[in-house]
C-alpha atoms as a PDB file:
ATOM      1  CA  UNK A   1      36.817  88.623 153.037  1.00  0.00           C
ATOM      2  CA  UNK A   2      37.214  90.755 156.090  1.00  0.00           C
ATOM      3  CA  UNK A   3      34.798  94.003 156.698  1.00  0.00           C
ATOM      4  CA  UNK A   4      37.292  96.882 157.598  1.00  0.00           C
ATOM      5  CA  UNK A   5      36.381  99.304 160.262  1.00  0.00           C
ATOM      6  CA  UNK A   6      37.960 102.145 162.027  1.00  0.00           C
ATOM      7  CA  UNK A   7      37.619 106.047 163.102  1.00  0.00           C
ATOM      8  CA  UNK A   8      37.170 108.632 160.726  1.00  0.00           C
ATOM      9  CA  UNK A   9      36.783 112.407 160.607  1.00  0.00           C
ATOM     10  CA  UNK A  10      34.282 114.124 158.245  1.00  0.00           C
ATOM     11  CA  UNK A  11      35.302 117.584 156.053  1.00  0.00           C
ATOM     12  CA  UNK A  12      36.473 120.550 158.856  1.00  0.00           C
ATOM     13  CA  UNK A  13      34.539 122.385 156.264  1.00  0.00           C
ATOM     14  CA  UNK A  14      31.681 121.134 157.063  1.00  0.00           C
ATOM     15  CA  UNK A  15      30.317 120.221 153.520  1.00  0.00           C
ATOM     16  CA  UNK A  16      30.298 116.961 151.946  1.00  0.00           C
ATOM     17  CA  UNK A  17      33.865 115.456 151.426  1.00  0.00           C
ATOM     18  CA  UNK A  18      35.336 116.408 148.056  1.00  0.00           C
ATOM     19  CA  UNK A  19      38.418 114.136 148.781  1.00  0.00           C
ATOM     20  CA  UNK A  20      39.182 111.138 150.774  1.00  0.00           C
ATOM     21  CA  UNK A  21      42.688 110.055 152.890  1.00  0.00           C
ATOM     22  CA  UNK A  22      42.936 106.828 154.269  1.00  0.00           C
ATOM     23  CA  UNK A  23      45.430 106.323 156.468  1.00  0.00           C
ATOM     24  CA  UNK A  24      47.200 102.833 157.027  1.00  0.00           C
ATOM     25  CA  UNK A  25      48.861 101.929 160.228  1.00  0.00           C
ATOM     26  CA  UNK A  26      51.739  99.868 161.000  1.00  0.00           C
ATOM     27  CA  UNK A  27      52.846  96.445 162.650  1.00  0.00           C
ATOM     28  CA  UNK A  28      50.790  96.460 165.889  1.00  0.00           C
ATOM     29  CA  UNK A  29      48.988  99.654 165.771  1.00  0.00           C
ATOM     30  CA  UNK A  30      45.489 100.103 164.850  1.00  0.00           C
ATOM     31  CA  UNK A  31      43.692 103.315 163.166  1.00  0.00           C
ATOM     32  CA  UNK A  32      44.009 105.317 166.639  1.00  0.00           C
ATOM     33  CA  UNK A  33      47.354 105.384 166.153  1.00  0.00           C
ATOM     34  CA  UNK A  34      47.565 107.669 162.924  1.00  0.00           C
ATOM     35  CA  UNK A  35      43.788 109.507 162.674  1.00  0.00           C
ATOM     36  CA  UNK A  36      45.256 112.021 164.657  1.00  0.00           C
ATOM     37  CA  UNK A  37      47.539 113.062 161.945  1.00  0.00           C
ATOM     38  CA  UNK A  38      44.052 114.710 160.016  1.00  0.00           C
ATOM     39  CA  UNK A  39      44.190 116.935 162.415  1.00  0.00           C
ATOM     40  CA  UNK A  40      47.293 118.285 161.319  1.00  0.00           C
ATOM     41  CA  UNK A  41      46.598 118.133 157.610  1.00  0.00           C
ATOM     42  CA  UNK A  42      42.635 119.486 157.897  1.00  0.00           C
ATOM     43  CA  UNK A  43      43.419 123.123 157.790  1.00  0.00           C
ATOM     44  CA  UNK A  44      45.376 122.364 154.007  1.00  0.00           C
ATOM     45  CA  UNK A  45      43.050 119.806 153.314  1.00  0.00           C
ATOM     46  CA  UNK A  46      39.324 121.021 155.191  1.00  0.00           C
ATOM     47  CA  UNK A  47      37.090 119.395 152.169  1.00  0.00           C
ATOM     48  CA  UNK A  48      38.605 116.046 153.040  1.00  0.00           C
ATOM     49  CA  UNK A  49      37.131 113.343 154.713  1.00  0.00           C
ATOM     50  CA  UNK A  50      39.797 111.204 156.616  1.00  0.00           C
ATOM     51  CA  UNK A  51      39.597 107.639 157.695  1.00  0.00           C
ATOM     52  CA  UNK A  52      42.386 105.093 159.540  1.00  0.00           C
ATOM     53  CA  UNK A  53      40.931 101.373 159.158  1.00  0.00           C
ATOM     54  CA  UNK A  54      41.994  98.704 161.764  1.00  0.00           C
ATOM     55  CA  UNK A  55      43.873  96.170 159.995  1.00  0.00           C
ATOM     56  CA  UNK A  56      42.397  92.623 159.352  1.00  0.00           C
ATOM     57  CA  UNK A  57      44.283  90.579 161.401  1.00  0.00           C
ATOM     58  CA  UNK A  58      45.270  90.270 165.342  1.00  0.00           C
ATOM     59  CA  UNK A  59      49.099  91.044 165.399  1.00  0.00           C
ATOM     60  CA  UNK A  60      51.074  87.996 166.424  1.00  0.00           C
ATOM     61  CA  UNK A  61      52.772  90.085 168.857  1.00  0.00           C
ATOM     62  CA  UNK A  62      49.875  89.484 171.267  1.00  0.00           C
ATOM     63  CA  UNK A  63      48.521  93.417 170.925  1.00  0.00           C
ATOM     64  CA  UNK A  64      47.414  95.713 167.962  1.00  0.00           C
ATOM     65  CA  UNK A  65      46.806  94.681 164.597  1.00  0.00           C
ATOM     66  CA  UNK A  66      48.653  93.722 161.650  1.00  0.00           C
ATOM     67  CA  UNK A  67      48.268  93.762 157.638  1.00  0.00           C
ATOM     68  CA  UNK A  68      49.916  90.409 157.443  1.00  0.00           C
ATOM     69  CA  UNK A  69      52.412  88.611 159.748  1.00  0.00           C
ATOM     70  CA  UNK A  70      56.104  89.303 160.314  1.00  0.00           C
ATOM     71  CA  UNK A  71      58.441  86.857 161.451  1.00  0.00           C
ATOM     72  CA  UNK A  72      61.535  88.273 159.370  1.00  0.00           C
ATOM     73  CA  UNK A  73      62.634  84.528 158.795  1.00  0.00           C
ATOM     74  CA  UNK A  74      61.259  84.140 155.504  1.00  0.00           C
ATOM     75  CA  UNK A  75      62.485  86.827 152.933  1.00  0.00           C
ATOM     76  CA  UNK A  76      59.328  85.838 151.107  1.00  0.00           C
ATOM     77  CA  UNK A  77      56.630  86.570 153.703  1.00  0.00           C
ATOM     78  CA  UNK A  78      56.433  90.280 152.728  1.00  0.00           C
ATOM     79  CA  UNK A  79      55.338  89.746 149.383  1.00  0.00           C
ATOM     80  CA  UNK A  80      52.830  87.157 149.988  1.00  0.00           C
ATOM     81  CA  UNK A  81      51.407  89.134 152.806  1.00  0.00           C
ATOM     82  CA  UNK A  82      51.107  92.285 151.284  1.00  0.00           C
ATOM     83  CA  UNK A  83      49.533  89.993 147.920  1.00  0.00           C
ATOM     84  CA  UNK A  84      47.189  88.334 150.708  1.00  0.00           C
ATOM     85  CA  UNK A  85      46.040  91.315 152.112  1.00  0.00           C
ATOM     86  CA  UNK A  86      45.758  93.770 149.313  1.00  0.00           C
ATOM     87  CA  UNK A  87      42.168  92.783 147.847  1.00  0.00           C
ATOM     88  CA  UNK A  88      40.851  93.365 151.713  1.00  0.00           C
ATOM     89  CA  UNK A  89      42.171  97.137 151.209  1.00  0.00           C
ATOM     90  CA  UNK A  90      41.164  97.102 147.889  1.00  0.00           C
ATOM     91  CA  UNK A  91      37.431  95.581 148.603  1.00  0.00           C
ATOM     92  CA  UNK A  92      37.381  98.679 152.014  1.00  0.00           C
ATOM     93  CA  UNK A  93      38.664 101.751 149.243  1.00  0.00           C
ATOM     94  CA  UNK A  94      35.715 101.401 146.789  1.00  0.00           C
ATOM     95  CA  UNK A  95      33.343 101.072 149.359  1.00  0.00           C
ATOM     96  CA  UNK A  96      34.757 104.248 150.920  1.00  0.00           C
ATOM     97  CA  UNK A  97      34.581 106.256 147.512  1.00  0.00           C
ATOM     98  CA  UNK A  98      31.259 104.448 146.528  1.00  0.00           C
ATOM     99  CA  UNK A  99      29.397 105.741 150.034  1.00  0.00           C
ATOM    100  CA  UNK A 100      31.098 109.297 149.883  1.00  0.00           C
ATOM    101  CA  UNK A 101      30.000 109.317 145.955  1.00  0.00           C
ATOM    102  CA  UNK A 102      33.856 110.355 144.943  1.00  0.00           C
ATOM    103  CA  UNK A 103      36.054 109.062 141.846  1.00  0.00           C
ATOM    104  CA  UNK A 104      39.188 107.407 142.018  1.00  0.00           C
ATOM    105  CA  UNK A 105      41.364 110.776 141.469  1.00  0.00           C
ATOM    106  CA  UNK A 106      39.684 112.116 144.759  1.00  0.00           C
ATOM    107  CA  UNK A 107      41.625 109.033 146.609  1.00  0.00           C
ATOM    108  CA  UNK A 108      44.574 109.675 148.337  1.00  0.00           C
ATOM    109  CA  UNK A 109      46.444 107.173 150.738  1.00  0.00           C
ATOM    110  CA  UNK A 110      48.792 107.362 153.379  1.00  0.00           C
ATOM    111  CA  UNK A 111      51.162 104.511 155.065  1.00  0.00           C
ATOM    112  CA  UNK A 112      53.171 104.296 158.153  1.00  0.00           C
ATOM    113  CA  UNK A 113      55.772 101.149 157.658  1.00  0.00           C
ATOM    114  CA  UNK A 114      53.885  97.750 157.524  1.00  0.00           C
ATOM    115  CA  UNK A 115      50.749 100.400 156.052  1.00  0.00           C
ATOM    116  CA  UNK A 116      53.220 102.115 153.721  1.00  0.00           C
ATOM    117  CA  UNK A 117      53.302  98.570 152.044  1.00  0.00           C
ATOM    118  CA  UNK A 118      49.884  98.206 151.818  1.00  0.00           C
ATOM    119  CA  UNK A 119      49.631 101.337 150.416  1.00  0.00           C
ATOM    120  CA  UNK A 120      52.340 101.134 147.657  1.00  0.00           C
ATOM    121  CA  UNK A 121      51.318  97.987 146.554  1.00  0.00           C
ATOM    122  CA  UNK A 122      47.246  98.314 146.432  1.00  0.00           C
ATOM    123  CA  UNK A 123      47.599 102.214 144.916  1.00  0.00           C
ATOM    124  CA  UNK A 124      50.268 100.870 142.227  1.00  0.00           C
ATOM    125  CA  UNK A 125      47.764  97.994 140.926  1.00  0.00           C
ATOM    126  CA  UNK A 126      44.228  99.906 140.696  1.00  0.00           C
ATOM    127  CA  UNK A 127      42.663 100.437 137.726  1.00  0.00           C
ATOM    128  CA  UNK A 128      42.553 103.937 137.964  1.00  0.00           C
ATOM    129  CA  UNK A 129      45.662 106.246 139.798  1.00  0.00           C
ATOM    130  CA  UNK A 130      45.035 107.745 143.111  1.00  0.00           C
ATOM    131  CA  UNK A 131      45.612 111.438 143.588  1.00  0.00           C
ATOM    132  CA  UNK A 132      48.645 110.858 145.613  1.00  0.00           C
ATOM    133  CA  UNK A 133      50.283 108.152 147.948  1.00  0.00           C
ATOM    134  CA  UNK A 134      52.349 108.969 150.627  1.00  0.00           C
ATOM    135  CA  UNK A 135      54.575 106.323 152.423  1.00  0.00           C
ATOM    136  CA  UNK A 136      56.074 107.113 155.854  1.00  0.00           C
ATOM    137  CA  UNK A 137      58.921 104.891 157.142  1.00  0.00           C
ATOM    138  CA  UNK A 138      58.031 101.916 154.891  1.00  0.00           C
ATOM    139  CA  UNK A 139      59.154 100.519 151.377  1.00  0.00           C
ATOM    140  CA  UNK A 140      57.891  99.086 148.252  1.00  0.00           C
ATOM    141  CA  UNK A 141      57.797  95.124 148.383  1.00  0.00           C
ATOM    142  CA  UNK A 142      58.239  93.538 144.877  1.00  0.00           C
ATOM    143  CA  UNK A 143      58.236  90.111 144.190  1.00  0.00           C
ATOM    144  CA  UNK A 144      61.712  88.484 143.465  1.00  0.00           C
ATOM    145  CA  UNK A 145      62.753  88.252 140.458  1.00  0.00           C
ATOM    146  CA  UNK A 146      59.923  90.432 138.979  1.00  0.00           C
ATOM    147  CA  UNK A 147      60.660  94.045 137.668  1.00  0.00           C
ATOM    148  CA  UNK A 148      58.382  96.969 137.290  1.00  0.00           C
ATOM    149  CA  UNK A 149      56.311  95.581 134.250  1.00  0.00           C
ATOM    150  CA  UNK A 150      54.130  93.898 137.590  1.00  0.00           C
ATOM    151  CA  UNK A 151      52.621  97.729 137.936  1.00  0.00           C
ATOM    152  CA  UNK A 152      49.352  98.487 136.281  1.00  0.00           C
ATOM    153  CA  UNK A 153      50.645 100.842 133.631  1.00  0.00           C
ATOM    154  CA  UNK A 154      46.979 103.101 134.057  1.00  0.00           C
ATOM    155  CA  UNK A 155      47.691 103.465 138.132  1.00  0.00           C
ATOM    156  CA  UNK A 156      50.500 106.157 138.021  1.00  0.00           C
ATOM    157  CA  UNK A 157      49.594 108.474 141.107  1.00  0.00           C
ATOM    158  CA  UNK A 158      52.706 110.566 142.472  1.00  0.00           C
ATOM    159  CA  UNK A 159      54.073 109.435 145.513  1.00  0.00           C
ATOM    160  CA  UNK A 160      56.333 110.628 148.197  1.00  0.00           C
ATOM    161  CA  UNK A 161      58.563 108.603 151.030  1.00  0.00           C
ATOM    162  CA  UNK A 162      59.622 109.833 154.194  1.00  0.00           C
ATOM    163  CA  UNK A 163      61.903 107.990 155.839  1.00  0.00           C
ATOM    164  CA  UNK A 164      64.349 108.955 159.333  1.00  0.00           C
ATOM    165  CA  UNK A 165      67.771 108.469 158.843  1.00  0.00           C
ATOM    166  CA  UNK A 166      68.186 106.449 162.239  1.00  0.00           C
ATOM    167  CA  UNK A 167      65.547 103.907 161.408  1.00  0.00           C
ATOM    168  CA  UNK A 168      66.200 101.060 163.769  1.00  0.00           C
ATOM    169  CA  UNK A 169      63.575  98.987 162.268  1.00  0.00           C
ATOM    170  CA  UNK A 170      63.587  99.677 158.303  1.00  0.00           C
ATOM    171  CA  UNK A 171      66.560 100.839 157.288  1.00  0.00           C
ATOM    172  CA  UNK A 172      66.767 104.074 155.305  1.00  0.00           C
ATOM    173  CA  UNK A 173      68.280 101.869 152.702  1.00  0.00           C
ATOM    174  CA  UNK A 174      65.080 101.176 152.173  1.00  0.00           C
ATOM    175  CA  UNK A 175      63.833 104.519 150.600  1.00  0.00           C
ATOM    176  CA  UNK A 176      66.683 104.315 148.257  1.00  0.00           C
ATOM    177  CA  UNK A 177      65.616 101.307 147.044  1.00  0.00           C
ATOM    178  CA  UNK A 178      62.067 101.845 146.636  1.00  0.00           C
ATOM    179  CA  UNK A 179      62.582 105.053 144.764  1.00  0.00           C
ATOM    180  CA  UNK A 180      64.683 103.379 142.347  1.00  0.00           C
ATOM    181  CA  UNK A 181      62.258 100.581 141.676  1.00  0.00           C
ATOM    182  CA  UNK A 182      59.448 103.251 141.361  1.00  0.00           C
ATOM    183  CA  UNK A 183      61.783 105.165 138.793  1.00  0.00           C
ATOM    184  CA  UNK A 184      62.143 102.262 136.693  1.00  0.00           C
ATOM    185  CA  UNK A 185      58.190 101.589 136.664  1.00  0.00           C
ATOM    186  CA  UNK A 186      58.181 105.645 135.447  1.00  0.00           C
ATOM    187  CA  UNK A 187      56.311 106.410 138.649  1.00  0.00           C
ATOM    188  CA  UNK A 188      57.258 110.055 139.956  1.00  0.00           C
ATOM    189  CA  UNK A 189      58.409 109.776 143.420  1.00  0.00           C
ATOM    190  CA  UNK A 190      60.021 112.261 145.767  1.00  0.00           C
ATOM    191  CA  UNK A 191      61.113 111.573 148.843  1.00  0.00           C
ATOM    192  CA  UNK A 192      62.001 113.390 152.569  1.00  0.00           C
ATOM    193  CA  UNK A 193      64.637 112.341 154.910  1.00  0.00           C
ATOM    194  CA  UNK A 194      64.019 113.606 158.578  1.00  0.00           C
ATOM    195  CA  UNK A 195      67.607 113.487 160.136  1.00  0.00           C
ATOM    196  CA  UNK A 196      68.056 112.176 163.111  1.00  0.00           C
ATOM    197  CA  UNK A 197      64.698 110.271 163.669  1.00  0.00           C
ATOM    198  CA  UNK A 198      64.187 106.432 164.313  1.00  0.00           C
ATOM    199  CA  UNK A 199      60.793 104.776 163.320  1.00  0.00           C
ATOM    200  CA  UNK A 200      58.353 107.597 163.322  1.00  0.00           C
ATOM    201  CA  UNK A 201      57.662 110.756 162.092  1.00  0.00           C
ATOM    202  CA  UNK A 202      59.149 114.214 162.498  1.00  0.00           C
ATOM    203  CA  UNK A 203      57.176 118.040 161.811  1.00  0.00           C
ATOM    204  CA  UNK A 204      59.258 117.963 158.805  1.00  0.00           C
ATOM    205  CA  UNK A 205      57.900 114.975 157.059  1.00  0.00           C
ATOM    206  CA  UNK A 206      53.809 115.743 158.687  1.00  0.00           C
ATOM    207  CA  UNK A 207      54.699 119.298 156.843  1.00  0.00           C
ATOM    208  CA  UNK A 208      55.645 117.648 153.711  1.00  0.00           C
ATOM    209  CA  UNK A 209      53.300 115.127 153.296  1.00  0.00           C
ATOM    210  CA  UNK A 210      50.169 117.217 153.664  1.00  0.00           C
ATOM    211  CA  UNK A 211      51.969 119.716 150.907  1.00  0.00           C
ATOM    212  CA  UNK A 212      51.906 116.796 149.019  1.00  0.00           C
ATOM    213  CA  UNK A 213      48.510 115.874 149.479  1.00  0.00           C
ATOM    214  CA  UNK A 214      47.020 119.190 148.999  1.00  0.00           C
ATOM    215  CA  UNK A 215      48.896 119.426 145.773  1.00  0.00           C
ATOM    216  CA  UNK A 216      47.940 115.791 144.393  1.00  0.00           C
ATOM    217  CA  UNK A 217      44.245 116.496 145.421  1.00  0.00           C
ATOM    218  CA  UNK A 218      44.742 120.031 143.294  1.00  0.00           C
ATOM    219  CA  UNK A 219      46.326 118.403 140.072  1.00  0.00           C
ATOM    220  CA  UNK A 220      43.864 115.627 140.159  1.00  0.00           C
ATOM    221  CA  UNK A 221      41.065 117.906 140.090  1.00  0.00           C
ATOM    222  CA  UNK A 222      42.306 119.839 137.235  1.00  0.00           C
ATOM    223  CA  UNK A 223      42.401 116.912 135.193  1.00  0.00           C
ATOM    224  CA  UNK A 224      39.339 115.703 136.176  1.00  0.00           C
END
């Protein structure tokens, strides 16, 4: 099984991290691409430890990395790559919380399209739920045919999609969707739509997300 690396940043606070965000990049990225957004969310979040692992795999596009490959010819490939690649994520998560000495509650991940699916699908099936996931520009994959009964029914965290309403590569459809299938596995979503943004993300959605975070992080501590 492949050893995930990539950069981190430590607790602006300065103490030991009380939480943990791990952020998951997208189709040809790597971790540099999104471990800048802790900088934005560190002043709401400064006990929190932040790390943005390289994905396993060379992307077949010849630069970056990838989760799992894409060819979009086989309506399949989604579900078997995201079922492929999820103990890898799985396997990098405890060893994260085990070395920072932090429970699952204090767990919160964050996905930007091909990482969004990574992170809905590994967060949905832990043993224990996650103290929020937050998927940017991505969508839940489900395997055909198969309803929400797949979910582990103890991994309930809340979640939140963001999605732009141009999206050139997956189509805002595609937050519809996935909210509906999370509804019907009783999994409280919300979700953002920036308006008039393509693949990325707007001020609006950073804003939003780290609200999001800081208030998962806050609920999970209360229950403990």
């Amino acid at each position: 099984m492949p050893i995930l690396t990539g950069p981190r940043l430590m607790p602006r606070s300065g103490t030991p991290p009380r939480q943990l965000v791990v952020l998951l990049h997208g189709f040809g990225a790597d971790g540099n691409d999104l471990i800048d957004l802790a900088q934005e969310w560190q002043p709401l979040l400064p006990d929190a430890a932040f790390v943005a692992p390289h994905a396993p795999e060379p992307c077949i596009q010849g630069f970056g990395r990838q989760w799992f490959a894409l060819t979009f010819r086989d309506p399949h490939e989604r579900w078997r790559g995201v079922s492929r690649a999820g103990p890898t994520l799985d396997a990098f998560l405890d060893a994260e919380l085990e070395a920072l000495g932090l429970g699952p509650h204090q767990l919160a991940l964050v996905g930007f399209s091909q990482g969004c699916m990574m992170a809905l699908h590994v967060a949905l099936r832990r043993p224990a739920p996650v103290a929020a996931v937050v998927g940017l520009s991505g969508m839940l994959v489900m395997e055909e045919g198969t309803g929400p009964e797949s979910l582990s029914p103890s991994a309930v965290p809340p979640v939140l999609l963001a999605h732009g309403d141009q999206d050139e590569v997956i189509p805002v459809d595609a937050l519809f969707l996935s909210a509906e299938a999370l509804a019907a596995a009783n999994v409280p979503a919300e979700w953002h739509l920036s308006a008039g943004i393509g693949h990325g993300i707007d001020d609006g959605a950073l804003h939003h997300a780290g609200q999001f975070l800081a208030a998962g992080f806050a609920r999970a501590a209360r229950r403990g």
